[in-house]
Protein backbone atom coordinates (compact mmCIF):
# COMPACT_ATOMS: atom_id res chain seq x y z
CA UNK A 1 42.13 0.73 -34.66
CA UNK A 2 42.27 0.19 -31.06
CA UNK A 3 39.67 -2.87 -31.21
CA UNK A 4 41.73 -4.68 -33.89
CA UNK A 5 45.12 -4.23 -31.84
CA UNK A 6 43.33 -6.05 -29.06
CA UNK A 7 42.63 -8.47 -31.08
CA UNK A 8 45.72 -9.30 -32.63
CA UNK A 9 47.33 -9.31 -29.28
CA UNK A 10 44.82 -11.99 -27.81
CA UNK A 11 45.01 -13.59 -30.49
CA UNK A 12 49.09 -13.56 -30.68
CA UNK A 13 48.39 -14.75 -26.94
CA UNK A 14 46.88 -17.48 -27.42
CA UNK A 15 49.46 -19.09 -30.53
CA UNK A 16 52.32 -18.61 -27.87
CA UNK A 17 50.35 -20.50 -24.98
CA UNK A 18 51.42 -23.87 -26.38
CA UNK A 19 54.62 -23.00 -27.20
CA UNK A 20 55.63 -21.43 -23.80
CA UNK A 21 54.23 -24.68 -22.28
CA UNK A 22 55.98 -26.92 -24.14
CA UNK A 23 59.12 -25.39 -23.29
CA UNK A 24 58.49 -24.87 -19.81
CA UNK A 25 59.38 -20.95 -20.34
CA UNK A 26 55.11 -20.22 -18.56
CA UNK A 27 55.25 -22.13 -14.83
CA UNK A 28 52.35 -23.64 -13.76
CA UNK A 29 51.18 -20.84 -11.26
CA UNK A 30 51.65 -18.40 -14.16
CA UNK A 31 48.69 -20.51 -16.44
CA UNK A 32 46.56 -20.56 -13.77
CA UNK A 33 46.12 -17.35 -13.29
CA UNK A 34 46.21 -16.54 -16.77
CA UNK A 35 43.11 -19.43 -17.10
CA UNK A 36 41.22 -17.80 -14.20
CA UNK A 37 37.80 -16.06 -14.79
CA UNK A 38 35.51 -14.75 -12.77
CA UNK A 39 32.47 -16.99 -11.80
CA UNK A 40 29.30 -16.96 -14.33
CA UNK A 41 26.05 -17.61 -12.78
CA UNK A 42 23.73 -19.52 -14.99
CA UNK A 43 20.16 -18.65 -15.34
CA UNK A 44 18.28 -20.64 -12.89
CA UNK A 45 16.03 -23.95 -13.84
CA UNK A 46 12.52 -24.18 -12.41
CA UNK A 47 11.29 -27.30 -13.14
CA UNK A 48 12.37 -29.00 -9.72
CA UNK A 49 10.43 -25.87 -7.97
CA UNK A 50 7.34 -26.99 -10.10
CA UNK A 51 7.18 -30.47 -9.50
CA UNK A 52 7.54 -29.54 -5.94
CA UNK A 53 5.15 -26.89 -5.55
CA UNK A 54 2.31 -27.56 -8.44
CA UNK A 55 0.32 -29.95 -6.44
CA UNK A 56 -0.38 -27.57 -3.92
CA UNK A 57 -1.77 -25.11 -6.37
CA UNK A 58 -5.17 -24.76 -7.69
CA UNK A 59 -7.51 -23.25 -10.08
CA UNK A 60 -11.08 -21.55 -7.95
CA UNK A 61 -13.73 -21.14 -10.32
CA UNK A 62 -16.80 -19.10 -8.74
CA UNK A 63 -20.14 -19.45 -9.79
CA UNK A 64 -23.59 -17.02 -9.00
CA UNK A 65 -27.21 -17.64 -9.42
CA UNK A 66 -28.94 -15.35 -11.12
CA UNK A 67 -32.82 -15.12 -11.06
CA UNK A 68 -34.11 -15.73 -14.86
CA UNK A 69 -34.66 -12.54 -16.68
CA UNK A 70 -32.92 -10.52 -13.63
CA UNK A 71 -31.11 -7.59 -13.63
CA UNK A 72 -28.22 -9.51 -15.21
CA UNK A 73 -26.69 -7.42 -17.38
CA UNK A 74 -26.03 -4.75 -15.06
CA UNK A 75 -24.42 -6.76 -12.62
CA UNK A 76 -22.44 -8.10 -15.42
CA UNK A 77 -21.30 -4.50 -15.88
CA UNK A 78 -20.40 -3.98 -12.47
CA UNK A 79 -18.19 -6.71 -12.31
CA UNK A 80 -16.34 -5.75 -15.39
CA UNK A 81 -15.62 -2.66 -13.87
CA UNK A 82 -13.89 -4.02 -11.35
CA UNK A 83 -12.11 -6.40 -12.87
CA UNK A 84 -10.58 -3.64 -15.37
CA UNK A 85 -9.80 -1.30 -12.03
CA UNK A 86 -8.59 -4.19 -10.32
CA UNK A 87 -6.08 -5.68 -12.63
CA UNK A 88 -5.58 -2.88 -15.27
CA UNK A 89 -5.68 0.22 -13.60
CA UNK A 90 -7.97 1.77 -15.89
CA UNK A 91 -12.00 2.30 -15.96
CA UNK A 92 -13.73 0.32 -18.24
CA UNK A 93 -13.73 1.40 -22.32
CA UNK A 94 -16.63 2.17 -23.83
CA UNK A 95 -17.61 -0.44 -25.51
CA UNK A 96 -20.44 -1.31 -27.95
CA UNK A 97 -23.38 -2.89 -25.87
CA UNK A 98 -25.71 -5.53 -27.00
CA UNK A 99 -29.85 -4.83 -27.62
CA UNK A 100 -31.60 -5.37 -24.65
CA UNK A 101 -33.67 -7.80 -23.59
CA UNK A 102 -37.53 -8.30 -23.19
CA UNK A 103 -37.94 -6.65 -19.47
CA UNK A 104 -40.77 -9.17 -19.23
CA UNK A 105 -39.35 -12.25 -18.30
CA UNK A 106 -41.29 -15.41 -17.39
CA UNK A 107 -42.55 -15.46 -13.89
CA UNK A 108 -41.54 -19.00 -13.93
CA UNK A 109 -38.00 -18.71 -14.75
CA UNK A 110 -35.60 -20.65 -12.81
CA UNK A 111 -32.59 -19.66 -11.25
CA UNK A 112 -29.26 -20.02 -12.94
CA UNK A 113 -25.98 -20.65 -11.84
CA UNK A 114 -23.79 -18.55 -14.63
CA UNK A 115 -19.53 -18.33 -14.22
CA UNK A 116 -18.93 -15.26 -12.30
CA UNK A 117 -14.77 -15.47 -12.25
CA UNK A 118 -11.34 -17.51 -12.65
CA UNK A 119 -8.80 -17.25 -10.00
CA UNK A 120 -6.07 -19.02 -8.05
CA UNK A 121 -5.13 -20.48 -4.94
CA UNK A 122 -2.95 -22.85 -3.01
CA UNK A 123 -3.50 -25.16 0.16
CA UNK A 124 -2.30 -24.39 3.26
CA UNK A 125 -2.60 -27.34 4.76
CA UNK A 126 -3.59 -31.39 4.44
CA UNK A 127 -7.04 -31.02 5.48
CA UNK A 128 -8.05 -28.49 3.09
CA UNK A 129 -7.85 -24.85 3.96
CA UNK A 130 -6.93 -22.54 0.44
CA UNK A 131 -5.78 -19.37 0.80
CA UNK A 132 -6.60 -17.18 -2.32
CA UNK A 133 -7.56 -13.23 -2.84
CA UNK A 134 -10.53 -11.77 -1.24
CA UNK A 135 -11.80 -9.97 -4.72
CA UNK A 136 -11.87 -13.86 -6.50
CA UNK A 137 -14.30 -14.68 -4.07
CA UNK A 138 -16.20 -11.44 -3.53
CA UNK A 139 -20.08 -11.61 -4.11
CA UNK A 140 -19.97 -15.67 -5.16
CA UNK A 141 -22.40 -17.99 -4.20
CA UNK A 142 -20.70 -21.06 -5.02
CA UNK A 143 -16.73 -21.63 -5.47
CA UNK A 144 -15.58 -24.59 -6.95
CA UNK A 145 -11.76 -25.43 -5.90
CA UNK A 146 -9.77 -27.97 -8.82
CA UNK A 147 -6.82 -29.73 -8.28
CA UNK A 148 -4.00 -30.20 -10.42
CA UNK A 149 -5.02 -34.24 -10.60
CA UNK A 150 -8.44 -32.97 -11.83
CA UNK A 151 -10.57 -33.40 -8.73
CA UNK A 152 -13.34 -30.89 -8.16
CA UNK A 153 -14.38 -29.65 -4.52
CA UNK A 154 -17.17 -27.25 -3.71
CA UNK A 155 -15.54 -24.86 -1.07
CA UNK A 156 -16.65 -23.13 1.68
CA UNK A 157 -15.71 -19.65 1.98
CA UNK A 158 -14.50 -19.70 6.02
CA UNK A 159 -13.61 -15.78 5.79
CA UNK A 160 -12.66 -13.00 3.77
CA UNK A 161 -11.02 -9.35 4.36
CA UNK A 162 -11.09 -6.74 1.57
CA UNK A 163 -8.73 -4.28 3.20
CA UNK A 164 -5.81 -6.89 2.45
CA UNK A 165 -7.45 -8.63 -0.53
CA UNK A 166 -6.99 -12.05 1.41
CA UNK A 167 -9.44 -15.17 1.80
CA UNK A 168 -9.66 -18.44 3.35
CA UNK A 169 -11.78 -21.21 1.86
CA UNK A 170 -12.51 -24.57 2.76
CA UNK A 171 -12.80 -28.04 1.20
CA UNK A 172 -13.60 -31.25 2.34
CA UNK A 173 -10.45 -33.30 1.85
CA UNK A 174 -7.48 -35.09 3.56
CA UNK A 175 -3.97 -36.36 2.72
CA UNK A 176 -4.20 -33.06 0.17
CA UNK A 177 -0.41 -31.77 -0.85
CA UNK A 178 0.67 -28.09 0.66
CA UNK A 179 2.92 -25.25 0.22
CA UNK A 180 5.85 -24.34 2.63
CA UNK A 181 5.66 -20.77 3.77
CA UNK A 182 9.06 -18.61 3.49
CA UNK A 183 10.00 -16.15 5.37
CA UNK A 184 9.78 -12.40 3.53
CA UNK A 185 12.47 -10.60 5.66
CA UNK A 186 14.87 -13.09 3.87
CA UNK A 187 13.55 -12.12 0.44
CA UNK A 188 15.94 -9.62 -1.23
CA UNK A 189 15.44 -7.69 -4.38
CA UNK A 190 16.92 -8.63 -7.10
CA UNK A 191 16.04 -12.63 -6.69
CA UNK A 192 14.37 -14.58 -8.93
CA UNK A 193 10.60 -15.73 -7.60
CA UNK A 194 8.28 -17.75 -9.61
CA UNK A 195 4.12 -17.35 -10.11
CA UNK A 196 2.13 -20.53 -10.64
CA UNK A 197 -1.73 -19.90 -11.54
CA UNK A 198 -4.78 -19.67 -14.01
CA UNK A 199 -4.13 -16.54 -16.21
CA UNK A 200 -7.13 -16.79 -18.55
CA UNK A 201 -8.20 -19.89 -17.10
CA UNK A 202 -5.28 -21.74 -18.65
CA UNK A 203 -4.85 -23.75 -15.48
CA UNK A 204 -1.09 -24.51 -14.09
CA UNK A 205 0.74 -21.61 -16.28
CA UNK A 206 4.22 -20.99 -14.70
CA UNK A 207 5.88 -17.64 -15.38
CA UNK A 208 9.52 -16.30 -13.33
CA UNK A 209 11.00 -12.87 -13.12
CA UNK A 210 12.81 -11.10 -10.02
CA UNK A 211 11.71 -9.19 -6.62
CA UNK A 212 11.58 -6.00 -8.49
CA UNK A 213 11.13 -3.94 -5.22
CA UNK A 214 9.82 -4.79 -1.37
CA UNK A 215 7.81 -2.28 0.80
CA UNK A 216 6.27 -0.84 -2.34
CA UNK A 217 3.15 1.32 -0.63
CA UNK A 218 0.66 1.55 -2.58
CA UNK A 219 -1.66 3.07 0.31
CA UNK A 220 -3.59 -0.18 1.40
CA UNK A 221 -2.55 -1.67 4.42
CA UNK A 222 -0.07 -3.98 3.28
CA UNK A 223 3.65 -3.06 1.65
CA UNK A 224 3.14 -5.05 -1.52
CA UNK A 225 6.40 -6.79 -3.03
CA UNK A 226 6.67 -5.78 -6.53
CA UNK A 227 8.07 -8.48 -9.06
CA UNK A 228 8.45 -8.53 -13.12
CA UNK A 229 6.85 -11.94 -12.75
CA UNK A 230 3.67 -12.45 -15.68
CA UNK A 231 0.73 -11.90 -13.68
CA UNK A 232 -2.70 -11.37 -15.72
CA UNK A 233 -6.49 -12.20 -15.13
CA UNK A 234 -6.58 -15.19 -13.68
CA UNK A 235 -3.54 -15.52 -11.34
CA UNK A 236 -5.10 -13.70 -8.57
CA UNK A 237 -4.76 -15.73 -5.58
CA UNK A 238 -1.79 -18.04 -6.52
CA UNK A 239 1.15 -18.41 -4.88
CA UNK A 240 4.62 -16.46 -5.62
CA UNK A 241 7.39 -18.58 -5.17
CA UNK A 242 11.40 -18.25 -4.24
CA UNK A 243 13.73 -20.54 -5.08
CA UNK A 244 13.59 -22.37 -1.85
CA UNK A 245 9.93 -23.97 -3.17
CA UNK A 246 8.48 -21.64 -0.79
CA UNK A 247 5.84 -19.62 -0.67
CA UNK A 248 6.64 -15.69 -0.27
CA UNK A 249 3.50 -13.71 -1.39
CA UNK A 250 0.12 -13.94 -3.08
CA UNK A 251 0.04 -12.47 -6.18
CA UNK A 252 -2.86 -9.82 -6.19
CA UNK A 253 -2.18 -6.87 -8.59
CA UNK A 254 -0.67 -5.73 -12.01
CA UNK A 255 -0.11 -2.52 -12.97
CA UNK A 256 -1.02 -1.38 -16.55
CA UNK A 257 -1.81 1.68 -19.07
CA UNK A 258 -2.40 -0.51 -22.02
CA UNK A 259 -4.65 -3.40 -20.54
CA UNK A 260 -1.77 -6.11 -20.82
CA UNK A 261 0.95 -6.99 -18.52
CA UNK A 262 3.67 -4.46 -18.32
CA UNK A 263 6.24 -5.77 -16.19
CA UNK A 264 4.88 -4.50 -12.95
CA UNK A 265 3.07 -6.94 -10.59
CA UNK A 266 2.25 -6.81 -6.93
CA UNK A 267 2.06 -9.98 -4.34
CA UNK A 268 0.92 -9.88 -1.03
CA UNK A 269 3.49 -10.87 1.22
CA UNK A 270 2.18 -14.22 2.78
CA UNK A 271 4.11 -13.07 6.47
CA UNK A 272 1.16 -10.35 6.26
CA UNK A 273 -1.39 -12.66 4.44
CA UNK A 274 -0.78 -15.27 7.25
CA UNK A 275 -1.89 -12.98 10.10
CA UNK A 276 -4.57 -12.57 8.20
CA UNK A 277 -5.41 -15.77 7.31
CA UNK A 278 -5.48 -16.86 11.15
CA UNK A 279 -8.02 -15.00 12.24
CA UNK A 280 -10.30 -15.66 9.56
CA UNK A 281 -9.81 -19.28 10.70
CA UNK A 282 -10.26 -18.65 14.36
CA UNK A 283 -13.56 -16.17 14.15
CA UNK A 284 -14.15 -15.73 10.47
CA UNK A 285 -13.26 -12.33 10.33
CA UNK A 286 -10.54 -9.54 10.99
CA UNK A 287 -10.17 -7.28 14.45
CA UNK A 288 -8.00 -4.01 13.65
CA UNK A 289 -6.83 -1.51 16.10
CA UNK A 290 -7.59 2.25 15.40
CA UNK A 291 -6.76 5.58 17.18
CA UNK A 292 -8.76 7.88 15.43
CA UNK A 293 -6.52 10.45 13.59
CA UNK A 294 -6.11 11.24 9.80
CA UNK A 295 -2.20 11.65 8.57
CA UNK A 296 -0.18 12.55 5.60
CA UNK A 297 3.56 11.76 5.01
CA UNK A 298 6.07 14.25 6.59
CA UNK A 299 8.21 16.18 3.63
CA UNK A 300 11.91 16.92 3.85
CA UNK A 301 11.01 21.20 4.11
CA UNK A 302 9.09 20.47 7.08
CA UNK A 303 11.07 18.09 8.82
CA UNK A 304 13.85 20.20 8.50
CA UNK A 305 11.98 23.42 9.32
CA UNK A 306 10.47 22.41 12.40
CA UNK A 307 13.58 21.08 13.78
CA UNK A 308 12.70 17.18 13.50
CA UNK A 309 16.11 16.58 11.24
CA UNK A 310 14.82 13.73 8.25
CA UNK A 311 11.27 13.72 6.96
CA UNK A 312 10.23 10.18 8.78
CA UNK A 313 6.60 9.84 11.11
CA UNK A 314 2.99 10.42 10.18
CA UNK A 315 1.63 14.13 10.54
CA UNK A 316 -1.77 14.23 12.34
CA UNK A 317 -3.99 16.55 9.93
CA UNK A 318 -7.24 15.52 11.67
CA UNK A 319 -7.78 14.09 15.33
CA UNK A 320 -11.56 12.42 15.56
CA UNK A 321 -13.67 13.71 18.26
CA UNK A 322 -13.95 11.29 21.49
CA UNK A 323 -11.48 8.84 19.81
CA UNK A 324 -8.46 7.40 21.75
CA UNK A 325 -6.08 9.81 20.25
CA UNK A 326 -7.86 13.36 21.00
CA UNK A 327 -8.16 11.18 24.83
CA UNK A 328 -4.95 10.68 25.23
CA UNK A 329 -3.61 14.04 23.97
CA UNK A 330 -2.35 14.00 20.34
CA UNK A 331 -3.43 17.13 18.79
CA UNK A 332 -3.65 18.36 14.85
CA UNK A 333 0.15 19.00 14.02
CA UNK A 334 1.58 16.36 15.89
CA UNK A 335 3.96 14.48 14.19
CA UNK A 336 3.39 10.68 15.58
CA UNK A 337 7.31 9.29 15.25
CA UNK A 338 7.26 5.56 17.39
CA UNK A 339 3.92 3.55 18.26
CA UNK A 340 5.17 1.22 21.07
CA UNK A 341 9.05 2.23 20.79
CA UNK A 342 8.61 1.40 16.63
CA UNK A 343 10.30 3.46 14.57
CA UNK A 344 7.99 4.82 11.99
CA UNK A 345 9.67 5.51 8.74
CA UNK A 346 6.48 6.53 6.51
CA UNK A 347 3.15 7.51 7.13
CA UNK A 348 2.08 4.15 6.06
CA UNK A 349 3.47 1.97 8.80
CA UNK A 350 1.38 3.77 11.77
CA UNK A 351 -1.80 2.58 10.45
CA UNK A 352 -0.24 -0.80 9.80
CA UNK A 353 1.39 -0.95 13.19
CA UNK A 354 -1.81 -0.05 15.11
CA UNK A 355 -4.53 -1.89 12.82
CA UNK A 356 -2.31 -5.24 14.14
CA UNK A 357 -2.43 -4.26 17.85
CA UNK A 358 -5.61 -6.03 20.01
CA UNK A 359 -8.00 -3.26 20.60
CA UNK A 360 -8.43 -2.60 24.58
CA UNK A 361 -4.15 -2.63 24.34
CA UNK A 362 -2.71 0.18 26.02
CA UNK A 363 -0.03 1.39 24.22
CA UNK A 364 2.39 4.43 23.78
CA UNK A 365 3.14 6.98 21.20
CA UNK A 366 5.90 9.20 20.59
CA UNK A 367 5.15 12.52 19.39
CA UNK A 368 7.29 15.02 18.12
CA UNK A 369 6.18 18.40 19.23
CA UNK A 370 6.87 22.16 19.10
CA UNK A 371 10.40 21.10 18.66
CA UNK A 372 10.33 18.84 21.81
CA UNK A 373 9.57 14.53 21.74
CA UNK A 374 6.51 13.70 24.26
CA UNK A 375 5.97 10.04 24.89
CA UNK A 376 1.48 9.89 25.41
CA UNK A 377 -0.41 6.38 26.56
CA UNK A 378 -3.11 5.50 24.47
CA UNK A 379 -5.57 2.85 24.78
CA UNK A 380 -6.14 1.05 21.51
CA UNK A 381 -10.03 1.22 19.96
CA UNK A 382 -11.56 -1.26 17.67
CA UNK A 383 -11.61 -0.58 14.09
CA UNK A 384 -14.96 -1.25 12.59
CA UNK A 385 -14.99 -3.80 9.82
CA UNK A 386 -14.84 -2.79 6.44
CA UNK A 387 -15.91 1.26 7.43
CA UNK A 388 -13.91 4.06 7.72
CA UNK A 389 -14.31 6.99 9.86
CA UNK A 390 -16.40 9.48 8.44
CA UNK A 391 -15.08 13.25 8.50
CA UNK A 392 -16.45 15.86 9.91
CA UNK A 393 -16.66 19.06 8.20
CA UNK A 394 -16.88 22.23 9.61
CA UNK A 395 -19.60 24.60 8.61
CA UNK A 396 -19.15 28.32 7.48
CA UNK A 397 -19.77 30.89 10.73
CA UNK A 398 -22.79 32.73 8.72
CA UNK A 399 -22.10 35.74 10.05
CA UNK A 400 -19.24 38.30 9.87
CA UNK A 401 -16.44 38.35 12.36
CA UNK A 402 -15.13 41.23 14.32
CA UNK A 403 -12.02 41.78 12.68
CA UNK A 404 -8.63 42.45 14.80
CA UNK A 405 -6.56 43.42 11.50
CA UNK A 406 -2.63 42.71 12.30
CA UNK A 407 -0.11 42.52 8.93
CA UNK A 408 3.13 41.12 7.31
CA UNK A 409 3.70 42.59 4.99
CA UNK A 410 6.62 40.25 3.81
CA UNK A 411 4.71 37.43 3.74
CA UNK A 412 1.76 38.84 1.72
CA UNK A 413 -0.71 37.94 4.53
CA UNK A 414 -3.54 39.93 6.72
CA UNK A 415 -4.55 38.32 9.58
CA UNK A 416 -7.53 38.84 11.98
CA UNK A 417 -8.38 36.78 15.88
CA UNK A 418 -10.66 34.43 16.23
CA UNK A 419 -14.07 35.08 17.61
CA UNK A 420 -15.76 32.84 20.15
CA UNK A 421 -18.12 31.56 17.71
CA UNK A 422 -15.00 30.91 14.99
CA UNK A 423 -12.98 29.11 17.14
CA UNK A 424 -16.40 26.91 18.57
CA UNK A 425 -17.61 25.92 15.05
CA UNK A 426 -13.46 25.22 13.94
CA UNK A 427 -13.26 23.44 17.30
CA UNK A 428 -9.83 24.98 17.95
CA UNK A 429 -8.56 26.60 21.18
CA UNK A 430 -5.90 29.58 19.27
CA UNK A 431 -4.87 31.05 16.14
CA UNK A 432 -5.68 33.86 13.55
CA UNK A 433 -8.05 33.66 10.43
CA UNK A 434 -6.09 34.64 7.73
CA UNK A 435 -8.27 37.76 6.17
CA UNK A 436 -6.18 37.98 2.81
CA UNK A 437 -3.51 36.62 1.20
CA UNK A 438 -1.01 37.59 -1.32
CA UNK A 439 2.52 37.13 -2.76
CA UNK A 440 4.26 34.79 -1.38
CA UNK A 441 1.42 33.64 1.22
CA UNK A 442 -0.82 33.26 -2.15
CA UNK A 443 1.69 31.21 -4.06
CA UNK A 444 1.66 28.49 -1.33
CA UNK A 445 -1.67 28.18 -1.44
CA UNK A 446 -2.96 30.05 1.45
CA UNK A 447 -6.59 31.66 1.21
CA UNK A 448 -9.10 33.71 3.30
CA UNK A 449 -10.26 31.32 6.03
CA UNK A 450 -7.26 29.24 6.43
CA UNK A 451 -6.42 29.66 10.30
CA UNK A 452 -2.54 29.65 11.63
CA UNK A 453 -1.97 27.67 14.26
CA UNK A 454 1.37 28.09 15.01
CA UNK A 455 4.51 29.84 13.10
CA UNK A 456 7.85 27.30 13.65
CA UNK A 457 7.73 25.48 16.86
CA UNK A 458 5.63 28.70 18.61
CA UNK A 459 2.17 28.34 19.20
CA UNK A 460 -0.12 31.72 17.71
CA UNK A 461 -3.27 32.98 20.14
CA UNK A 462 -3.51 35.73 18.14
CA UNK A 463 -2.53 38.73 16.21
CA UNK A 464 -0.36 40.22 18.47
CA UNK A 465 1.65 36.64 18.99
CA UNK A 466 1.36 36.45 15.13
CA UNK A 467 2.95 39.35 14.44
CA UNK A 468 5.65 38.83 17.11
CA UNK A 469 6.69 34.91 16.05
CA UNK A 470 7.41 36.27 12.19
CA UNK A 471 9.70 38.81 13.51
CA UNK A 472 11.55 36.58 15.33
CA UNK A 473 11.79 33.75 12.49
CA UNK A 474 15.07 34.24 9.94
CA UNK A 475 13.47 35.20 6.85
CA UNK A 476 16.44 33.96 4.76
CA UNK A 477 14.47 30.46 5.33
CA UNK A 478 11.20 29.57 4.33
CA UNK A 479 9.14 30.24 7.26
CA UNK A 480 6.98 27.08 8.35
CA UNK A 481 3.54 27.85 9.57
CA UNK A 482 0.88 24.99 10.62
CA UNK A 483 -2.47 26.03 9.38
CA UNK A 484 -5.61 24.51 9.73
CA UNK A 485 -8.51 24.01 6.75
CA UNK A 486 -11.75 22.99 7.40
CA UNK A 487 -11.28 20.04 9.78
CA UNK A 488 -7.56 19.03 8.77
CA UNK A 489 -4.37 20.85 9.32
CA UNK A 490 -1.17 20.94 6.94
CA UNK A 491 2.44 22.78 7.64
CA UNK A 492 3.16 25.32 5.33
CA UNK A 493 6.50 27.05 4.13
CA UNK A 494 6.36 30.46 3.22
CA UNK A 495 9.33 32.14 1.22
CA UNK A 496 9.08 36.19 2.59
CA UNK A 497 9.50 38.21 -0.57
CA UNK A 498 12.25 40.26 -0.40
């Protein structure tokens, strides 16, 4: 009943109106407040942004010669692979394959140039430097750039860098139409951005949705901005778009469990892409800093368990031997909290942070402890391109270690020192080998071999000092131990059973 009585009273409201008018019995103020609504925004129109921006955009088309009756098929099946991991997020289906061929081809067979991939791209600049993705023009041996007015180019490829999925190419033109690059810090979620590219090959498609999300990590080294904007096969490399007419972001990535677009898509932001994009210009390739060290996000137990307040920094589970880190002093357990004063929120950004420093910088990190900040000066290594440092495992001791049994009981564990040999082949100067565990040491994962380095803030030497730091601790908390497994180290909380 309560809908209908608002209804009759609006409408009752709005047969008076008139009549109050007419007689003057409503003053003026009165129907202007009474007329007043709040503001509706209307849905925005794109088709200034496209006439402004289209020109600049273009379809790349790669091509690859492939030696007649060559091992074509497989590399066919190679590439499929990654173009289902790359824009699907799923390995390729099984799907029915075809009879093969003769494997005796024709010693005289010619080469063949056969369409390797469809992508986008957009020019930076009047004299004909593209920027597109790294993956379009992966493994081509001819790219083929064509403009929205239907000329074709044959590009060269001046640089391209697979850890950010960004490329430069090159064509021989002048007078050519460009984009405007925006400025990402003034991007804000929530605003509508628009994608211009060659989903399918259907050259020029324009599709618009919002910043769903900025600093999405998706463990490469950039923070990708995550829009609702269409992006399939085919748009890789084009431009994403605010409603400025400039360009924000590359669009690189879709998320998907069905093989279709899902409303998830991820661009590159084009501050990040541009740093890129210079020094492919200026030497053809990319120079990254690196310290050496292997980290893992900092959880909200530890941080507050170890005294450093929120979980923010990068924990060092692994420092490299002879690498800048172990020579400046960072150590396994460290928690690495500012690289040159920087604030570092997540994991994520050290790597970021250092991989755009010059190598042969010297630079300083702040480390957080045994409860206590320490501010080390590190000189900045190069990263090599496109490899990773390889890690070192540790190998088993082969024989059986005097044993130095110690317990606590509360915590389910048995502990034993470290022999000389242990501690050599675990390359570690103090803790105990755990010898059993049990309880609650079992149900966090502990085993027989893990070593304890330290129990809080308190550095263990051995089972004496073990014993000792776990009586001190307030076993009313979970009890945070740093242990080390194999060549990486992880804190640990332990609930004591009661």
């Amino acid at each position: 009943m309560k809908p209908v009585v608002a209804f009759r009273r609006a409408h009752l409201a709005g047969l008076l109106l008139p009549l109050l008018l007419s007689t003057g019995a409503l003053p003026l103020p009165a129907l202007a407040q009474t007329q007043a609504a709040p503001a509706v925004r209307t849905l925005p129109d794109f088709t200034d942004l496209v006439d402004q921006v289209s020109p600049a955009v273009v379809n790349i088309r790669t091509l690859e010669r492939v030696r007649g009756g060559g091992d074509g098929d497989a590399q066919a099946d190679k590439d499929m692979q990654e173009f289902f991991r790359r824009f699907f997020g799923v390995p390729m289906p099984n799907l029915p394959r075809p009879a093969p061929r003769s494997n005796r081809p024709s010693p005289q067979a010619p080469d063949e140039e056969v369409p390797r991939g469809v992508g986008s791209g957009f020019i930076l600049s009047a004299d004909g430097y593209v920027m597109t993705n790294a993956h379009v023009v992966d493994g081509a041996d001819e790219v083929i750039v064509t403009l929205t007015d239907k000329r074709e180019f044959k590009a060269r490829i001046v640089g391209a860098d697979k850890r950010t999925d960004v490329a430069l190419v090159k064509i021989d033109a002048t007078g050519l139409p460009f984009v405007r690059v925006g400025d990402v810090s003034r991007l804000r979620v929530g605003e509508w951005v628009m994608a211009i590219g060659s989903p399918f090959g259907l050259e020029n498609t324009v599709t618009a949705g919002i910043v769903s999300a900025k600093q999405r990590d998706t463990g490469d080294y950039l923070p990708f901005i995550q829009t609702d904007v269409a992006v399939n096969p085919g748009n890789s490399g084009g431009p994403l778009i605010n409603m400025r007419g400039e360009v924000v972001g590359i669009n690189s990535q879709i998320y998907s469990r069905s093989g279709g677009f899902m409303g998830i898509s991820f661009a590159i932001p084009i501050d990040e892409a541009m740093r890129v994009s210079d020094q492919l210009r200026a030497s053809g390739h990319v120079t990254r800093g690196r310290i050496g060290v292997r980290i893992d996000q900092v959880t909200r137990e530890v941080a507050e368990s170890i005294g450093l307040g929120k979980p923010q920094g990068a924990l060092v589970r692994n420092v490299e031997s002879g690498s800048p880190a172990e020579k400046a002093g960072i150590e396994a357990g460290d928690i690495i909290t500012r690289f040159d004063g920087k604030l570092i929120d997540k994991a994520s950004d050290l790597p970021r942070m250092v991989g755009n420093t010059k190598p042969g910088t010297r630079s300083t990190v702040t480390v957080f402890r045994r409860g206590q900040n320490r501010d080390l000066a590190i000189t900045i290594a190069e990263l090599e391109p496109e490899q990773t440092a390889a890690a070192r495992k540790s190998g088993a001791s082969g024989s059986e270690p005097a044993k130095a049994p110690g317990t606590a009981q509360a915590l389910g564990l048995t502990v034993a020192d470290l022999t000389a040999t242990q501690r050599k082949e675990l390359k570690v100067k103090h803790g105990v080998r755990v010898e059993a565990a049990a309880d609650a040491a079992a149900r966090t994962g502990l085993r027989e071999g893990d070593v304890i380095l330290a129990v809080g803030n308190t550095e263990i030497a051995n089972v004496r000092e073990f014993e000792a730091a776990v009586a001190k601790v307030d076993r009313s908390k979970p009890i945070n131990m740093l242990v080390q497994r194999g060549d990486m180290v992880q804190f640990v909380l332990i609930r004591a059973s009661r």
